[in-house]
Protein backbone atom coordinates (compact mmCIF):
# COMPACT_ATOMS: atom_id res chain seq x y z
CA UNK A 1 89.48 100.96 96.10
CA UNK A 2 90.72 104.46 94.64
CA UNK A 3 89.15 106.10 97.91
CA UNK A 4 91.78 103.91 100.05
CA UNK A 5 95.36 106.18 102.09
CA UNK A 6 97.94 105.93 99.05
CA UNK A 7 100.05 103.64 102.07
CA UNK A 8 96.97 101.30 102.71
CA UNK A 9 96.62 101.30 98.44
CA UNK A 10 100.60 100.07 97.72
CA UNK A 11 100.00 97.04 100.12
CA UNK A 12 96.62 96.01 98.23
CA UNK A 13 98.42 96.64 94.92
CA UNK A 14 101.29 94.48 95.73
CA UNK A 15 99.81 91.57 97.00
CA UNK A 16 97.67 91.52 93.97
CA UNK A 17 100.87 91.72 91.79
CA UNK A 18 102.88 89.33 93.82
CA UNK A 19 101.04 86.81 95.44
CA UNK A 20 99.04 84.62 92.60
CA UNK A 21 102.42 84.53 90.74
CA UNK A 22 104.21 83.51 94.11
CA UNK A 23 101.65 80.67 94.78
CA UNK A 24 101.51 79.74 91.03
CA UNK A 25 105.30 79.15 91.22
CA UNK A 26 105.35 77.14 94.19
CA UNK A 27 102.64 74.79 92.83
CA UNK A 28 104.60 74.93 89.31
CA UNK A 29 107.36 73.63 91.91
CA UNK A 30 105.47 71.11 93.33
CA UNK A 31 104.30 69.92 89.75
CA UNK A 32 107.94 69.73 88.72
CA UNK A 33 109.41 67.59 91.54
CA UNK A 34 106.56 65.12 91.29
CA UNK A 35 106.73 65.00 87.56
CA UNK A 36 110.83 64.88 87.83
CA UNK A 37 110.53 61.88 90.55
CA UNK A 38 112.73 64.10 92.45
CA UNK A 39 113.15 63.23 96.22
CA UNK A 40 110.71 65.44 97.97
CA UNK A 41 112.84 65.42 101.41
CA UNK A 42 115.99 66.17 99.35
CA UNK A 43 114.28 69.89 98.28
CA UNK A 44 112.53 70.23 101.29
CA UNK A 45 113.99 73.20 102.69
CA UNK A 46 113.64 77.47 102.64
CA UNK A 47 114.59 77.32 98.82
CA UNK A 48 111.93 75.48 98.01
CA UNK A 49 109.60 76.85 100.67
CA UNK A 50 110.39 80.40 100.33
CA UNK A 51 106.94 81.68 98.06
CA UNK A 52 105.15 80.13 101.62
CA UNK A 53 106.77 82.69 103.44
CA UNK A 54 106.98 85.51 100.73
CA UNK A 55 103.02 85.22 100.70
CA UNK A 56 102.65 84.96 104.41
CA UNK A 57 104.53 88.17 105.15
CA UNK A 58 102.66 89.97 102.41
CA UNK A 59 98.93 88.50 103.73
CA UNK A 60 100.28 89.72 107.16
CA UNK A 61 101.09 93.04 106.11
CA UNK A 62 98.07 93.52 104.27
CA UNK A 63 95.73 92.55 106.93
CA UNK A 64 97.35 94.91 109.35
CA UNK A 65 96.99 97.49 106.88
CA UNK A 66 93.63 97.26 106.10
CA UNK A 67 93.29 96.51 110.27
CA UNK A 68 94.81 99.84 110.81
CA UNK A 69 92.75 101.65 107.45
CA UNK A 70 89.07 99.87 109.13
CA UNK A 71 89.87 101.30 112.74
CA UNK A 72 91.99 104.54 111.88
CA UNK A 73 91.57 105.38 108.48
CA UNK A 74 94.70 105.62 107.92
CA UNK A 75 97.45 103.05 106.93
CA UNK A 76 99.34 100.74 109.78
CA UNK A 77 102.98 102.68 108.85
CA UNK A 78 101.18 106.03 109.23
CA UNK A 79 99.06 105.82 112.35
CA UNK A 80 102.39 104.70 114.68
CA UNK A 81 104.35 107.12 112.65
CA UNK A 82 101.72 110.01 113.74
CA UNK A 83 101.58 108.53 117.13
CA UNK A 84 105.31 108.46 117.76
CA UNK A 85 105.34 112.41 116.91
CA UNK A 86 102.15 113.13 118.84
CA UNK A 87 103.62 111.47 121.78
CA UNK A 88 106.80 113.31 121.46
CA UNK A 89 105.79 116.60 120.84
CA UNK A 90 103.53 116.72 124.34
């Protein structure tokens, strides 16, 4: 994993930071409302929702990063940043 573009390395680093914290919260949520007898439909909403969407937009970036690494090698950000001057400069 030390071989892998410093971009393509950040992404893998933070979802391993962020995202079994993230999912251990919302289950810790989940836990709490049943446990509390708290009306689910009364919490069911993007405050309660929002470590579903923090970890889907961090598995998404990911996977296009290690996409982009697999075909490229190079990181997702990189490659369309060195396209966008290639395609300039001509």
């Amino acid at each position: 994993m030390k071989k892998l573009p410093r971009e393509v390395y950040f992404f893998v680093v933070l979802w391993v930071l962020f995202v079994p914290f993230l999912a251990l919260y919302f289950v810790l949520q989940i836990v709490y409302v049943n446990r509390a007898h708290i009306d689910p439909a009364t919490v069911a909403n993007l405050a309660f929702l929002w470590p579903v969407v923090a970890i889907a937009g961090l598995s998404m970036l990911l996977l296009v990063e290690l996409a982009a690494y697999s075909k490229f090698k190079m990181g997702f950000f990189s490659a369309w940043f060195e396209l966008f001057f290639i395609s300039i400069g001509k």
